[in-house]
N, C-alpha and C. Protein backbone atom coordinates (compact mmCIF):
# COMPACT_ATOMS: atom_id res chain seq x y z
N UNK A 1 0.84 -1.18 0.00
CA UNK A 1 0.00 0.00 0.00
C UNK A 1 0.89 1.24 0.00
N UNK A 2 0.23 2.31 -1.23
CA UNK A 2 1.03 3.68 -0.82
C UNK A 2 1.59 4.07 0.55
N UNK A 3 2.35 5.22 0.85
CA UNK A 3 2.17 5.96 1.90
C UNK A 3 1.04 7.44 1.20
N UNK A 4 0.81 7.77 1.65
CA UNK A 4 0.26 8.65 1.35
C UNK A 4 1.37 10.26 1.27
N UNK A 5 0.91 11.42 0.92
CA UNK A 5 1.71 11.83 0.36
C UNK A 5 2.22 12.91 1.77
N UNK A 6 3.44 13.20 2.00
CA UNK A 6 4.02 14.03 2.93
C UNK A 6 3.60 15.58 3.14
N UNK A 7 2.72 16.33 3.13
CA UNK A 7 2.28 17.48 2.97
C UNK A 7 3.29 18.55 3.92
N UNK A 8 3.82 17.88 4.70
CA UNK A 8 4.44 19.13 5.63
C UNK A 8 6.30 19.49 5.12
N UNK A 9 6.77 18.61 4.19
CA UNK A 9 7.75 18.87 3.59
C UNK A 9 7.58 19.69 2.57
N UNK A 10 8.63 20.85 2.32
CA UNK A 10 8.56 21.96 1.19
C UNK A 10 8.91 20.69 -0.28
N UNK A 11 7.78 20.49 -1.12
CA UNK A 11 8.22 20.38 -2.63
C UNK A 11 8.47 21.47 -3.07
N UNK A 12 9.02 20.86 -4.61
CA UNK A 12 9.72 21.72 -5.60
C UNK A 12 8.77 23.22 -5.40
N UNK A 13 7.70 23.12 -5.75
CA UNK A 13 7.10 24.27 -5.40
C UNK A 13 6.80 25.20 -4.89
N UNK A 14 6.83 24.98 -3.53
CA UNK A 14 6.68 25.49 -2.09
C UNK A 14 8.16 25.91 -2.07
N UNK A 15 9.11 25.84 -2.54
CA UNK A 15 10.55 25.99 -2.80
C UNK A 15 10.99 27.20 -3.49
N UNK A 16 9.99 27.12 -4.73
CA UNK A 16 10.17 28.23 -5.97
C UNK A 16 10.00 28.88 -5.43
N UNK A 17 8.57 29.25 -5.00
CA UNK A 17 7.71 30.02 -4.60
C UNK A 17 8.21 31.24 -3.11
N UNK A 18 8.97 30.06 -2.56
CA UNK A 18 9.99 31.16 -1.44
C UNK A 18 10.80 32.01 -1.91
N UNK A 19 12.02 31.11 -2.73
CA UNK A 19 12.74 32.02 -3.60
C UNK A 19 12.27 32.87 -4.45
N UNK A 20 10.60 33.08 -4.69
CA UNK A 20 10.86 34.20 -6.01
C UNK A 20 9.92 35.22 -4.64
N UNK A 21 9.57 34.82 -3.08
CA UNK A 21 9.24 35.71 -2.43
C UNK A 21 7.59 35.63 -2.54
N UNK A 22 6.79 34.77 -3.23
CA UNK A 22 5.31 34.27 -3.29
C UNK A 22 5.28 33.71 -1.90
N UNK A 23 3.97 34.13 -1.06
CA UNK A 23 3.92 33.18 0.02
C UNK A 23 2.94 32.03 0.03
N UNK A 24 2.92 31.92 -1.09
CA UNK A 24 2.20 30.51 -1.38
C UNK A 24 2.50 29.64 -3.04
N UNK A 25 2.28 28.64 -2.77
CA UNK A 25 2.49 27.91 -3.93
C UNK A 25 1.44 27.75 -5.02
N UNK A 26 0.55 28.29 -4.80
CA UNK A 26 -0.83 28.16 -5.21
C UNK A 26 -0.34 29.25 -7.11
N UNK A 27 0.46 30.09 -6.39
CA UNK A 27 0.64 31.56 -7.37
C UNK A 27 0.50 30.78 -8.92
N UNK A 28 1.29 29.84 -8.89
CA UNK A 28 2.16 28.81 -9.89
C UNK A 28 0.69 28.03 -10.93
N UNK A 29 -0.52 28.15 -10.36
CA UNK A 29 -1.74 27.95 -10.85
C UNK A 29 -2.22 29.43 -11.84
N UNK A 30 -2.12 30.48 -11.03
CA UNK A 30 -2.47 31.35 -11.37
C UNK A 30 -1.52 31.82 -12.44
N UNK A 31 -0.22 32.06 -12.73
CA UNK A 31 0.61 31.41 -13.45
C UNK A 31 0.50 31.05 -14.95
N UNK A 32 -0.15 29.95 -14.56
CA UNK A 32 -0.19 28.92 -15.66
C UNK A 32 -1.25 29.23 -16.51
N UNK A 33 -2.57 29.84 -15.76
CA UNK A 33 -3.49 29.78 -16.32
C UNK A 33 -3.59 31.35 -17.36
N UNK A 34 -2.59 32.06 -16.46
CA UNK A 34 -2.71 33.45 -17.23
C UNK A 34 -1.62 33.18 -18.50
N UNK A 35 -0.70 32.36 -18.70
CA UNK A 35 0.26 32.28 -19.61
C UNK A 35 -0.81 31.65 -20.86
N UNK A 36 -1.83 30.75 -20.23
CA UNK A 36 -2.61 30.03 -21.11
C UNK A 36 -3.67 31.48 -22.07
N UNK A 37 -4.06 31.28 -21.15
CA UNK A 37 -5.35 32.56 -21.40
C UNK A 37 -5.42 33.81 -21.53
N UNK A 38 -3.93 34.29 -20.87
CA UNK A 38 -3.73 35.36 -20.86
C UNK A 38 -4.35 36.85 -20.34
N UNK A 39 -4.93 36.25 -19.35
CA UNK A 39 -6.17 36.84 -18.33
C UNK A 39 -6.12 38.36 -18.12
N UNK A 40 -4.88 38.61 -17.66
CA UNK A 40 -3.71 39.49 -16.79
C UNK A 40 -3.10 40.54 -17.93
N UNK A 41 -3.70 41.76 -18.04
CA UNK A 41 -3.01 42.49 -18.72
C UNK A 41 -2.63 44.20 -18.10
N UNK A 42 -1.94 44.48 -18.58
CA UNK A 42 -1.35 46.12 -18.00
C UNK A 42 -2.04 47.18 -18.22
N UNK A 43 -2.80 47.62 -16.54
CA UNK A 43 -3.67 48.70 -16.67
C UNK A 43 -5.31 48.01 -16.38
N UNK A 44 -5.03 47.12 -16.25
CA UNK A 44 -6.39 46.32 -16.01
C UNK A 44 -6.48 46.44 -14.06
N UNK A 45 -7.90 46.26 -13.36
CA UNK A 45 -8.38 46.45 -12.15
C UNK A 45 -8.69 44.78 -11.76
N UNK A 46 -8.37 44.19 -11.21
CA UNK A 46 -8.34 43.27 -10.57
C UNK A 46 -8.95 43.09 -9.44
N UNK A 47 -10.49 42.16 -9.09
CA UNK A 47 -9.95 41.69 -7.49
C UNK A 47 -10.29 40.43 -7.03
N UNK A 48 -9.46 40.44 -5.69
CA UNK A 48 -9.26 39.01 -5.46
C UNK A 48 -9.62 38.50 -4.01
N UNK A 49 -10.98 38.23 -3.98
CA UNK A 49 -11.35 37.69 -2.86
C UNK A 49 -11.01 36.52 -2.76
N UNK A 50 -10.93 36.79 -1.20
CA UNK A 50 -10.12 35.62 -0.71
C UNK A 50 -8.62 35.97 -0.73
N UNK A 51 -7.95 36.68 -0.35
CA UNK A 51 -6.70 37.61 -1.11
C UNK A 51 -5.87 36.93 -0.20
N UNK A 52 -5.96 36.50 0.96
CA UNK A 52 -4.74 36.03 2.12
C UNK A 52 -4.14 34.74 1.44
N UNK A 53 -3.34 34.00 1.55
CA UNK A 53 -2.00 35.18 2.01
C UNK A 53 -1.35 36.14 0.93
N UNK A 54 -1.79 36.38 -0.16
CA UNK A 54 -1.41 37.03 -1.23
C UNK A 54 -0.60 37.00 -1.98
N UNK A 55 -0.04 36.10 -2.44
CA UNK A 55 0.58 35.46 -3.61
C UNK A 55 -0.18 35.42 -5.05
N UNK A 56 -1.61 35.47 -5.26
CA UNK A 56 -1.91 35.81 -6.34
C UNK A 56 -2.05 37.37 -6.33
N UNK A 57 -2.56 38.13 -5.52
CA UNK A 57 -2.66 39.74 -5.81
C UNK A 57 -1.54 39.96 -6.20
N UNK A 58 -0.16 39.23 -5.19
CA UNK A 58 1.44 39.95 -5.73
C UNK A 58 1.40 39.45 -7.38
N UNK A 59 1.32 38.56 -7.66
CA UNK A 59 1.29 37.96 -9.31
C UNK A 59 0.70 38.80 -10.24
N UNK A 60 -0.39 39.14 -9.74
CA UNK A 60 -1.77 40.10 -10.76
C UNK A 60 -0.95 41.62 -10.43
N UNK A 61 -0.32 42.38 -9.63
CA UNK A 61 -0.38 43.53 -9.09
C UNK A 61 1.47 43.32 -10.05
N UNK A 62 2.06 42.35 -10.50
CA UNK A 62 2.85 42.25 -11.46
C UNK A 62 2.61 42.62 -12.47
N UNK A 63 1.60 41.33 -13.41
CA UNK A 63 0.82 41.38 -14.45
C UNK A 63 0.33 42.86 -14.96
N UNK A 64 -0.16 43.48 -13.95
CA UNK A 64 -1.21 44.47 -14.43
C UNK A 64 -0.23 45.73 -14.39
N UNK A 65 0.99 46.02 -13.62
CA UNK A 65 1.96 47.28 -13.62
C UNK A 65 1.00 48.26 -12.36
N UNK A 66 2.52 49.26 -12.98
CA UNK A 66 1.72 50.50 -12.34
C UNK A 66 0.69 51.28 -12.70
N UNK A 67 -0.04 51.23 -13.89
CA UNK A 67 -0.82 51.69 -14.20
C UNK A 67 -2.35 50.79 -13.98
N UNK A 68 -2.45 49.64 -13.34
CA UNK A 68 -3.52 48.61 -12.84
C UNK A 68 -3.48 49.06 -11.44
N UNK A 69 -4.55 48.04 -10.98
CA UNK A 69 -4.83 47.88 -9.45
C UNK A 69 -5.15 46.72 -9.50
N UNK A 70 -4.91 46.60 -7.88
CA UNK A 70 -5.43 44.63 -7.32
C UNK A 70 -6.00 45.28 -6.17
N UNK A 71 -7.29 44.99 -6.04
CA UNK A 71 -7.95 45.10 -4.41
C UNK A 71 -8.07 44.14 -4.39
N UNK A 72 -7.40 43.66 -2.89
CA UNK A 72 -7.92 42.43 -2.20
C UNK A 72 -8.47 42.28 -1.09
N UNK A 73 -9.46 41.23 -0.89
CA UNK A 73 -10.27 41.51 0.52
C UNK A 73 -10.22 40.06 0.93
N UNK A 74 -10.05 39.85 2.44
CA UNK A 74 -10.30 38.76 3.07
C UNK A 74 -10.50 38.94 4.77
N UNK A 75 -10.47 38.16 5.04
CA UNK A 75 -10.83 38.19 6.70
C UNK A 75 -9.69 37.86 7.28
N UNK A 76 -8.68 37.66 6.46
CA UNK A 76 -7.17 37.38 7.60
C UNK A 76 -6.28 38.45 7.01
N UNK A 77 -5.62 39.01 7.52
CA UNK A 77 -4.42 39.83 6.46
C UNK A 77 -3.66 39.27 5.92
N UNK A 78 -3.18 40.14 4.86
CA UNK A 78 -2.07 39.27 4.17
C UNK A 78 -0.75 39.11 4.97
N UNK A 79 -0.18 38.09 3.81
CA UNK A 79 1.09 38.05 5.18
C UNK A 79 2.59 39.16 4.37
N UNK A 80 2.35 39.81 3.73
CA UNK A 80 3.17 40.61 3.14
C UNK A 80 2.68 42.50 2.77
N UNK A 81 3.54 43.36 2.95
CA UNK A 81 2.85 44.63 2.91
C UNK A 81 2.17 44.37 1.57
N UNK A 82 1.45 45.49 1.21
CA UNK A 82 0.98 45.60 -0.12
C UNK A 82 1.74 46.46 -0.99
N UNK A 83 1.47 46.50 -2.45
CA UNK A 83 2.60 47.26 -3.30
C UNK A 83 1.53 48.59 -3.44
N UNK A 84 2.58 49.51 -4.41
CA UNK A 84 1.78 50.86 -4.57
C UNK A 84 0.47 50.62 -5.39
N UNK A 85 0.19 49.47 -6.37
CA UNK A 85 -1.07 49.27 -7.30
C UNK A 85 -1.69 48.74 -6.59
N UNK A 86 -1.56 47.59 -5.16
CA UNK A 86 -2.63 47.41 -4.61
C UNK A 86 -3.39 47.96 -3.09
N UNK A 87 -4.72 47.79 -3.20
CA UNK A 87 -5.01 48.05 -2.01
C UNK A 87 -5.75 46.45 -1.62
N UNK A 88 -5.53 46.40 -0.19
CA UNK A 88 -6.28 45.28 0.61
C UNK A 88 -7.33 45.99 1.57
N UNK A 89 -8.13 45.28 1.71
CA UNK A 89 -9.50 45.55 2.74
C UNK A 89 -9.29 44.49 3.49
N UNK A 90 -9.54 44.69 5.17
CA UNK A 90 -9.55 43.18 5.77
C UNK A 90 -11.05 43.52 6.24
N UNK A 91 -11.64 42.70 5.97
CA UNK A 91 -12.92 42.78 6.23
C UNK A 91 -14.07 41.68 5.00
N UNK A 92 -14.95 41.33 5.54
CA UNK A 92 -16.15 40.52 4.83
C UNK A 92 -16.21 41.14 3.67
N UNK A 93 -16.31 40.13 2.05
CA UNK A 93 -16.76 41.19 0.93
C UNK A 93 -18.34 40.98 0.87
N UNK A 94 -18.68 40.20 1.78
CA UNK A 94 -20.49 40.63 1.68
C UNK A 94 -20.72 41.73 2.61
């Protein structure tokens, strides 16, 4: 029988994701899907509920430059300041 899989060891991912300063590994989805689709463009308004810990706002608040915004809202803060394009709300978005 398997073991099942080790969740509390850093993979490759959880790895990148330190080194490029993302505090989550999740970014690497968001990522992928904007390289696909190309979602994410410069000067565009973004937001991202559910924003903690903020690894996709930092990604989108990339994507979009200084001339975009990322508001993000959640009920925990993020775990990193915010940049000059974004603003965070901590608080309910209903």
């Amino acid at each position: 029988m398997a073991r099942p899989p080790d969740y509390t060891k850093p993979d490759h991912y959880a790895r990148k994701a330190k080194e490029l300063g993302y505090g989550a590994r999740s970014v690497f989805k968001l990522e992928e899907v904007d390289e696909k689709d190309r979602l994410l463009r410069p000067g565009m308004t973004v937001l991202d509920l559910g924003a903690s810990p903020g690894s996709w706002a930092q990604y989108a608040s990339e994507r979009v430059g200084p001339k975009g915004l990322v508001v993000g809202v959640d009920l925990k803060p993020l775990s990193r300041p915010t940049r000059p394009n974004e603003v965070f709300i901590l608080g309910d978005a209903f």
